[in-house]
N, C-alpha and C. Protein backbone atom coordinates (compact mmCIF):
# COMPACT_ATOMS: atom_id res chain seq x y z
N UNK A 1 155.92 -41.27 275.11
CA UNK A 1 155.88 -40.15 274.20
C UNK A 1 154.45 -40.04 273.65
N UNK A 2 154.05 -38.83 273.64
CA UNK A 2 152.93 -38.31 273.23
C UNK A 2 152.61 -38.13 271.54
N UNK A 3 151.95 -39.23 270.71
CA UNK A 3 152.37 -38.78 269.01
C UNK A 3 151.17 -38.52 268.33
N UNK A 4 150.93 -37.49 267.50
CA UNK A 4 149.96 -37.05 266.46
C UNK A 4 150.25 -37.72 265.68
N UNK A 5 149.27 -38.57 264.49
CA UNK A 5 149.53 -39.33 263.71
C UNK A 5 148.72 -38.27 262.26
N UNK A 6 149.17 -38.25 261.11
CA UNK A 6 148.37 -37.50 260.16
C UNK A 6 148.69 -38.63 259.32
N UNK A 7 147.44 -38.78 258.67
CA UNK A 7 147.39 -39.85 257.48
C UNK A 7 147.12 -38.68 256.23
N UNK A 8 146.75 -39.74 255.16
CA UNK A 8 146.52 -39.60 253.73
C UNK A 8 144.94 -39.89 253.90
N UNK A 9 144.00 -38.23 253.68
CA UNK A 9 142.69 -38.48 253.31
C UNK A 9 142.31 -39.30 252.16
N UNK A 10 143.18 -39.77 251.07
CA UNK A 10 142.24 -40.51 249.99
C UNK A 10 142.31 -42.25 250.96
N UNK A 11 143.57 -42.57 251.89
CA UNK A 11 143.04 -44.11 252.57
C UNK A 11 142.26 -44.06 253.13
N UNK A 12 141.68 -43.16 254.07
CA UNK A 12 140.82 -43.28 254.48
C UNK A 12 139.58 -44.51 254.92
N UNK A 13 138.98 -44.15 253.50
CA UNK A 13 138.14 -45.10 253.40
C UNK A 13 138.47 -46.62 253.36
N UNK A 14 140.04 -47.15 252.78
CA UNK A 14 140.35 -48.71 252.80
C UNK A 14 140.90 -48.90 254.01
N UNK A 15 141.67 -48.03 255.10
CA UNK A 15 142.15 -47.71 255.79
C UNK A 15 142.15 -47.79 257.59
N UNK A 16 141.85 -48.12 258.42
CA UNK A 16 141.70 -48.19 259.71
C UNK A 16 142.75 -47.49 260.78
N UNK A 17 143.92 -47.19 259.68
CA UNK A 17 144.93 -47.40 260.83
C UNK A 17 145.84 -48.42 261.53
N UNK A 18 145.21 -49.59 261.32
CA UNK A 18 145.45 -50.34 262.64
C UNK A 18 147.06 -50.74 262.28
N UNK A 19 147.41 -50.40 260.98
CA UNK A 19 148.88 -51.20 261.25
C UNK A 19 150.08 -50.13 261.99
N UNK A 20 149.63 -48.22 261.90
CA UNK A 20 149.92 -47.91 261.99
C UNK A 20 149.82 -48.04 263.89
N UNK A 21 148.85 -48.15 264.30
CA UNK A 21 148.92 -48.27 266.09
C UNK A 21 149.29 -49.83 266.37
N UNK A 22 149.31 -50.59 265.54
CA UNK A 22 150.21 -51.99 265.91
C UNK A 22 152.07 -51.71 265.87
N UNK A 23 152.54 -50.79 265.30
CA UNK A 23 153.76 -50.43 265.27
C UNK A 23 154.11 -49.67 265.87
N UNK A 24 153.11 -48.91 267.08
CA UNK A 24 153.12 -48.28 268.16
C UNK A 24 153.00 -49.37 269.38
N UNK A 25 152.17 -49.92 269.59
CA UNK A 25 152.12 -50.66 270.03
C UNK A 25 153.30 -51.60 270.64
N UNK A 26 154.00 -52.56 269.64
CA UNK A 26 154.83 -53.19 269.14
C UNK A 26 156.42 -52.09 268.96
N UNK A 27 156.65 -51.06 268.87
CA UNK A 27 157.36 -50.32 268.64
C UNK A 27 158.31 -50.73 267.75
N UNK A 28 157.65 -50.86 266.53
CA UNK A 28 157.64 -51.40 265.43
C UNK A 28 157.95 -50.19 264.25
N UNK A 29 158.96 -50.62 262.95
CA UNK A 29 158.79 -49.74 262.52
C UNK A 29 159.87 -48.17 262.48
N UNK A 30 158.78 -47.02 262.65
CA UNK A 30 159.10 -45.75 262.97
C UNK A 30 159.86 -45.82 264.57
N UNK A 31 159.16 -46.62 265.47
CA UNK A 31 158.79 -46.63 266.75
C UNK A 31 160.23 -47.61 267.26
N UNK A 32 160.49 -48.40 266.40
CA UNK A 32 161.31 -49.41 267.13
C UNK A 32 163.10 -48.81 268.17
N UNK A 33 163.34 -47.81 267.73
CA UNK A 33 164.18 -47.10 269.00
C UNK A 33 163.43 -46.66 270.45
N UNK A 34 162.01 -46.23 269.72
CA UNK A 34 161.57 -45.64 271.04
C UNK A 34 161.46 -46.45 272.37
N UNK A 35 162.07 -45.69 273.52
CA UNK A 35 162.52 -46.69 274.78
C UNK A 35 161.22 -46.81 275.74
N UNK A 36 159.91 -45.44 275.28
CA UNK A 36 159.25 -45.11 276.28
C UNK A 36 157.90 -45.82 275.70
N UNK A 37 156.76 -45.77 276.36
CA UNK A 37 155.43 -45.53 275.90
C UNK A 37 155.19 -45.00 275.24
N UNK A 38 154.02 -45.10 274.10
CA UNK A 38 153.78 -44.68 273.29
C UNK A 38 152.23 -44.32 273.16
N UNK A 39 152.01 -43.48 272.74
CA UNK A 39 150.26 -42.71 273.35
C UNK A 39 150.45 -41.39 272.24
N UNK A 40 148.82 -42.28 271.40
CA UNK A 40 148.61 -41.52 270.18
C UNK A 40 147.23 -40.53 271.11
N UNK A 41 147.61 -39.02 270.97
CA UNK A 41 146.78 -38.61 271.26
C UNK A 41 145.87 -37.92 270.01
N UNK A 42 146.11 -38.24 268.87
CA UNK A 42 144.89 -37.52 268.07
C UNK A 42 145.87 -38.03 266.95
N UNK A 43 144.52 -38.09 265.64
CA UNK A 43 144.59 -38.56 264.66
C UNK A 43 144.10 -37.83 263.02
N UNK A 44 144.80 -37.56 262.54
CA UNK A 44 143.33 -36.59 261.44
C UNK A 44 144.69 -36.87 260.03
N UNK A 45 143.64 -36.22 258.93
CA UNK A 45 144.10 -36.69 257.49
C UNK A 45 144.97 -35.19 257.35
N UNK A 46 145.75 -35.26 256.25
CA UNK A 46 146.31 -34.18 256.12
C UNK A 46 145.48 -32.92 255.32
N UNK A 47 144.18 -33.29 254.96
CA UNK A 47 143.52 -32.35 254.72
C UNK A 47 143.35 -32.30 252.88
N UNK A 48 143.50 -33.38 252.67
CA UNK A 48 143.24 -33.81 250.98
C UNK A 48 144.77 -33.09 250.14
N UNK A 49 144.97 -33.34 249.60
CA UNK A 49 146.36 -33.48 248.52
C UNK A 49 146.20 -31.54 247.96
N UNK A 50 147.21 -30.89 247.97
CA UNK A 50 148.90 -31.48 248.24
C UNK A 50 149.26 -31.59 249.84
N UNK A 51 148.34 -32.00 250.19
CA UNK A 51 148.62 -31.92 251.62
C UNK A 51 148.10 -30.19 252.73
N UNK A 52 147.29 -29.87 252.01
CA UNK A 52 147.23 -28.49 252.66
C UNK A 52 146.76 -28.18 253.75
N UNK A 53 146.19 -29.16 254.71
CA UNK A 53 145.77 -28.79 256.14
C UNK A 53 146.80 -29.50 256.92
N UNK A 54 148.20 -30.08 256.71
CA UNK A 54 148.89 -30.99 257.54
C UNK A 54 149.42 -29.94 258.34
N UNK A 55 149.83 -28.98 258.06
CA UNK A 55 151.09 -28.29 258.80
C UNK A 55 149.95 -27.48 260.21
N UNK A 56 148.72 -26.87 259.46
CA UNK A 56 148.00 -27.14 260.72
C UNK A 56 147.42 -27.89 261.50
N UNK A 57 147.54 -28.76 261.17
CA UNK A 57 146.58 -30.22 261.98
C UNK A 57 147.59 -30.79 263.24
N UNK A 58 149.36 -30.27 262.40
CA UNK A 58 150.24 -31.05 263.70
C UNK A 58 150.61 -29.74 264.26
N UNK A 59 150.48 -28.35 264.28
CA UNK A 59 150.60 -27.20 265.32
C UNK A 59 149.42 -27.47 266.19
N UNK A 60 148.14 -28.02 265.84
CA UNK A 60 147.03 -28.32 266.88
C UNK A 60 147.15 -29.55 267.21
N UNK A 61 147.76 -30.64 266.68
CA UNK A 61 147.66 -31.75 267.72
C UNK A 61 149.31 -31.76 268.91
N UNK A 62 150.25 -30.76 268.35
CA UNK A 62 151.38 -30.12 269.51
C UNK A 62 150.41 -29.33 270.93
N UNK A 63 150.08 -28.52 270.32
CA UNK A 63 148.89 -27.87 271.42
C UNK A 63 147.88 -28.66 272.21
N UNK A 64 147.94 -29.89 271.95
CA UNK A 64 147.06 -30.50 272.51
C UNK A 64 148.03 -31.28 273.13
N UNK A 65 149.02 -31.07 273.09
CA UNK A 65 150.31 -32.19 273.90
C UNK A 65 150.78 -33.14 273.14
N UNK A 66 151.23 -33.17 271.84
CA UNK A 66 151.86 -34.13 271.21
C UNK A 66 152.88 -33.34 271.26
N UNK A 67 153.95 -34.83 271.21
CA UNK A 67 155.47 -34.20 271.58
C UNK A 67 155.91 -34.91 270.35
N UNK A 68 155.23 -35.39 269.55
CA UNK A 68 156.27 -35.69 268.36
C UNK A 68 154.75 -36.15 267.38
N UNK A 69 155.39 -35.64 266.20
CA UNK A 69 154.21 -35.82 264.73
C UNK A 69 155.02 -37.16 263.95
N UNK A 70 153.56 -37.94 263.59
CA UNK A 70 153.79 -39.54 262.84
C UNK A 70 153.68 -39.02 261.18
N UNK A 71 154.00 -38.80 260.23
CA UNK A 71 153.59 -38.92 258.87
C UNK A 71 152.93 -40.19 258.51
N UNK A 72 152.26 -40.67 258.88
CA UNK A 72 152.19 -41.93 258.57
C UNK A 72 152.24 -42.12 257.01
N UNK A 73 152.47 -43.91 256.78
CA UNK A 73 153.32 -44.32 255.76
C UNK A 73 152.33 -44.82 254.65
N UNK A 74 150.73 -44.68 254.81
CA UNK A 74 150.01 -44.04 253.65
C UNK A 74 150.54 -43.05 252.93
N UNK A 75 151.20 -42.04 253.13
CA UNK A 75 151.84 -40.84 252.99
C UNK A 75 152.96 -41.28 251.59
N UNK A 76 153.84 -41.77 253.04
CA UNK A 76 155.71 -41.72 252.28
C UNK A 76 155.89 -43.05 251.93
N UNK A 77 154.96 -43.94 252.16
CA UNK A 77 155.42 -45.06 251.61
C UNK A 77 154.60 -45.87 250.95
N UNK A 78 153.12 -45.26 250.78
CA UNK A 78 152.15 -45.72 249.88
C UNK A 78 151.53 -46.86 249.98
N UNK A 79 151.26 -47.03 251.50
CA UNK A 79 150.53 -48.12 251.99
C UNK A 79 149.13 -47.94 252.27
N UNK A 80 148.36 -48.19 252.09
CA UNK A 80 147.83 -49.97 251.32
C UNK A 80 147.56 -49.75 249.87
N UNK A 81 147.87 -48.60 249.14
CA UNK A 81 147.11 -48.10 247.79
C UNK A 81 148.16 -48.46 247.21
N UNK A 82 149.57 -48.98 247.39
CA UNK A 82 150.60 -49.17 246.54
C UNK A 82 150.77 -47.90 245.75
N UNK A 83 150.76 -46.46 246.12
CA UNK A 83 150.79 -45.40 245.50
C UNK A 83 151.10 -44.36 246.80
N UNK A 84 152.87 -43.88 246.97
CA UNK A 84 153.31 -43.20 247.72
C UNK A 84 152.87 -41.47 247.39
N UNK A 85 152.14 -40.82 248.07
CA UNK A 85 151.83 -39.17 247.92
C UNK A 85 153.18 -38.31 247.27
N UNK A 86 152.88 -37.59 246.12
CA UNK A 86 153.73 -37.42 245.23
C UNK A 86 154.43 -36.23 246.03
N UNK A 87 153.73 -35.87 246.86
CA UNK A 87 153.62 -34.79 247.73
C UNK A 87 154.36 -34.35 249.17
N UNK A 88 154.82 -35.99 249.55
CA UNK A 88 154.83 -36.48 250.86
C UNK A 88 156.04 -35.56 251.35
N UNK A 89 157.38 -34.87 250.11
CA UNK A 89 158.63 -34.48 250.89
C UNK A 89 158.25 -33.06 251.32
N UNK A 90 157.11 -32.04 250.87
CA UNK A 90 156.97 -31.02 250.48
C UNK A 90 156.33 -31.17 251.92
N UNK A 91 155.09 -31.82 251.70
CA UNK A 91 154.16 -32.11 253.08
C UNK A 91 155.20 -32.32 254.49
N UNK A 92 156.14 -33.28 254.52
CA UNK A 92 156.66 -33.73 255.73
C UNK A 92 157.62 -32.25 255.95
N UNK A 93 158.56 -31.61 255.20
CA UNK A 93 159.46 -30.41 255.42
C UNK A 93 158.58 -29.46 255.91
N UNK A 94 157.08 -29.10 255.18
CA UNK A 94 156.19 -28.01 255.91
C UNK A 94 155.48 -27.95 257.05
N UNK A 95 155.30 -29.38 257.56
CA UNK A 95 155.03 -29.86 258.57
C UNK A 95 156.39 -29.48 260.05
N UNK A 96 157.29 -30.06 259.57
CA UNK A 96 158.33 -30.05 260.33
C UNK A 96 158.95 -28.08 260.68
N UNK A 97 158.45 -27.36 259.38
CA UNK A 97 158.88 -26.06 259.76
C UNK A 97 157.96 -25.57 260.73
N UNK A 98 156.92 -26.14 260.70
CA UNK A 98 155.50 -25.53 261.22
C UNK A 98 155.62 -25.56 262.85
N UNK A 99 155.85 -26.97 263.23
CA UNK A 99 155.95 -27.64 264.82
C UNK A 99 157.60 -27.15 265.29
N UNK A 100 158.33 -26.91 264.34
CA UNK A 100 159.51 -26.15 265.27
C UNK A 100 160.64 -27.22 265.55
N UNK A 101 161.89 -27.24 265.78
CA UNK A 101 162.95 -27.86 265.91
C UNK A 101 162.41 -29.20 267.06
N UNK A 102 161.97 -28.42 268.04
CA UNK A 102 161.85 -29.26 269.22
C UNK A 102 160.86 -30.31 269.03
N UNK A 103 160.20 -30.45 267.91
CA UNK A 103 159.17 -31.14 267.98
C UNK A 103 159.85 -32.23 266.80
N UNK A 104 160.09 -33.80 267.09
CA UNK A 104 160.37 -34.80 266.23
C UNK A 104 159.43 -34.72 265.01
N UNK A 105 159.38 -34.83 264.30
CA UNK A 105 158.36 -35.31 263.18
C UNK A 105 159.45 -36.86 262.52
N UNK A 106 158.44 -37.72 262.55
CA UNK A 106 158.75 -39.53 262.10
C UNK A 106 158.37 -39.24 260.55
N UNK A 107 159.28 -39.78 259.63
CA UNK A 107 158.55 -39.66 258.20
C UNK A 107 158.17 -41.20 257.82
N UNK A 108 157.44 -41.87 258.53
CA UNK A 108 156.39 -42.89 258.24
C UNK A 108 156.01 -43.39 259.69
N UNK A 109 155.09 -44.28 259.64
CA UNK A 109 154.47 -45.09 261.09
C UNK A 109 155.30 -47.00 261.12
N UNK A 110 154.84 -47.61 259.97
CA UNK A 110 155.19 -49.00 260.15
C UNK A 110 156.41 -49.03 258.69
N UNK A 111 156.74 -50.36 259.08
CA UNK A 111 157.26 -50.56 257.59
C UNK A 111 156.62 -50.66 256.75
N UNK A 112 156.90 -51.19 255.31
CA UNK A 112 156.00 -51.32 254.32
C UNK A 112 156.60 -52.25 253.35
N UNK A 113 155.75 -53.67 252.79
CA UNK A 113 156.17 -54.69 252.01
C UNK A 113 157.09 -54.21 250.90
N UNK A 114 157.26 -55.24 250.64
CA UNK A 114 158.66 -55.18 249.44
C UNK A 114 157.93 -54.11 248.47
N UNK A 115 156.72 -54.30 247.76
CA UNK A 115 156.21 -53.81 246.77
C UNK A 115 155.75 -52.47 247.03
N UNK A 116 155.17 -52.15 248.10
CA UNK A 116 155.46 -50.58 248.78
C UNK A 116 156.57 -49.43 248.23
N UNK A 117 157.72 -50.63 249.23
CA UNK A 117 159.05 -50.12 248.78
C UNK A 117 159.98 -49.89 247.43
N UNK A 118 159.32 -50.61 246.35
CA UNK A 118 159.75 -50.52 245.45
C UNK A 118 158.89 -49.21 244.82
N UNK A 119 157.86 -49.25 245.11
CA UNK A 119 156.97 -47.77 244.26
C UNK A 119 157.65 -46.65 244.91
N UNK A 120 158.02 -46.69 246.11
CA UNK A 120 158.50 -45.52 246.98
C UNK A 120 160.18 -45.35 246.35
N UNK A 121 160.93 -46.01 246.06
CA UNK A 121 162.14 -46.00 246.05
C UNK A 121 161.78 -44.93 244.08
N UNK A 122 160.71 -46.02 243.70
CA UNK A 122 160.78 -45.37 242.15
C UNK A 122 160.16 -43.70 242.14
N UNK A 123 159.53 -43.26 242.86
CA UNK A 123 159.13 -42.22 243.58
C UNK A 123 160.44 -40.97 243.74
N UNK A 124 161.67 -41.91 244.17
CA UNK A 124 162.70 -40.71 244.20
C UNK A 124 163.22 -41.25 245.38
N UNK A 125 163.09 -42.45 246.32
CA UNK A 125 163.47 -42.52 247.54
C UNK A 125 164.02 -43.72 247.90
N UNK A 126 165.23 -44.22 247.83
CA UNK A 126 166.02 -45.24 247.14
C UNK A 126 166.17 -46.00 248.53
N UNK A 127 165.58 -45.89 249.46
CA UNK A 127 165.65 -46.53 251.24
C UNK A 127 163.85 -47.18 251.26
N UNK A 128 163.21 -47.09 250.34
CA UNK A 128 161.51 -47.05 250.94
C UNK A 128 161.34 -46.63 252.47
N UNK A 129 161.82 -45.75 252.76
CA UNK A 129 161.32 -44.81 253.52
C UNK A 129 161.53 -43.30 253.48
N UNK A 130 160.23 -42.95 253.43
CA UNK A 130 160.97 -41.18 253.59
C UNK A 130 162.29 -40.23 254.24
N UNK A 131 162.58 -39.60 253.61
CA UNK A 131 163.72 -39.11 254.35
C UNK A 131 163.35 -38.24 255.87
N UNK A 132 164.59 -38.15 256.19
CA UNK A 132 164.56 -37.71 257.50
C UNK A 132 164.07 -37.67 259.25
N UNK A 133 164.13 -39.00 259.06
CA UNK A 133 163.64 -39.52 260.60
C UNK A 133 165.28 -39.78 261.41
């Protein structure tokens, strides 16, 4: 499977990614049903808070052949800043109207430590993970 990954522009900078393509990798995570390969073809931020370039960033990384969009879990689960995007349900639903039924959208990339999960659950999201994957 072909996946666009959109992060959170403020990690950025503490940020690499790498746990999010180790749980690709590893099919770990978001990933751990997936039966197939996994191949991130493009990567970009959602365009600084409230999220306002995401919904275009995953209609252009679909166009470029992604068959399914990552929210990654900087996002929805507030990894590594211990501070989940207040933003993340608004962002992931506009995202998901944007790319169309056929297109999966994942509402995070890896798991996220206990303490993650507890900011996320206090957030409004009582699973530490975003809804709707």
């Amino acid at each position: 499977m072909k996946v666009g990954l959109i992060r959170c522009l403020q990690t950025e900078n503490v940020c690499p990614a790498a746990k999010c393509f180790q749980a690709m990798r590893e099919k770990k995570g978001a990933f751990a049903d997936c039966g197939e390969e996994i191949v991130c073809i493009g990567v970009n931020t959602c365009g600084g808070c409230p999220g306002k370039n995401a919904a275009q960033r995953a209609r252009h990384m679909v166009r470029q052949g992604a068959e399914a969009i990552v929210i990654a879990s900087c996002i929805t689960l507030g990894t590594p800043h211990e501070f989940p995007c207040p933003f993340h349900r608004k962002l992931t639903d506009t995202v998901r109207a944007a790319v169309g039924e056929g297109i999966p959208v994942f509402d995070h990339s890896h798991d996220a430590p206990k303490k993650h999960r507890a900011k996320a659950a206090a957030a409004g999201d009582e699973s530490g993970a975003a809804p709707g994957n």
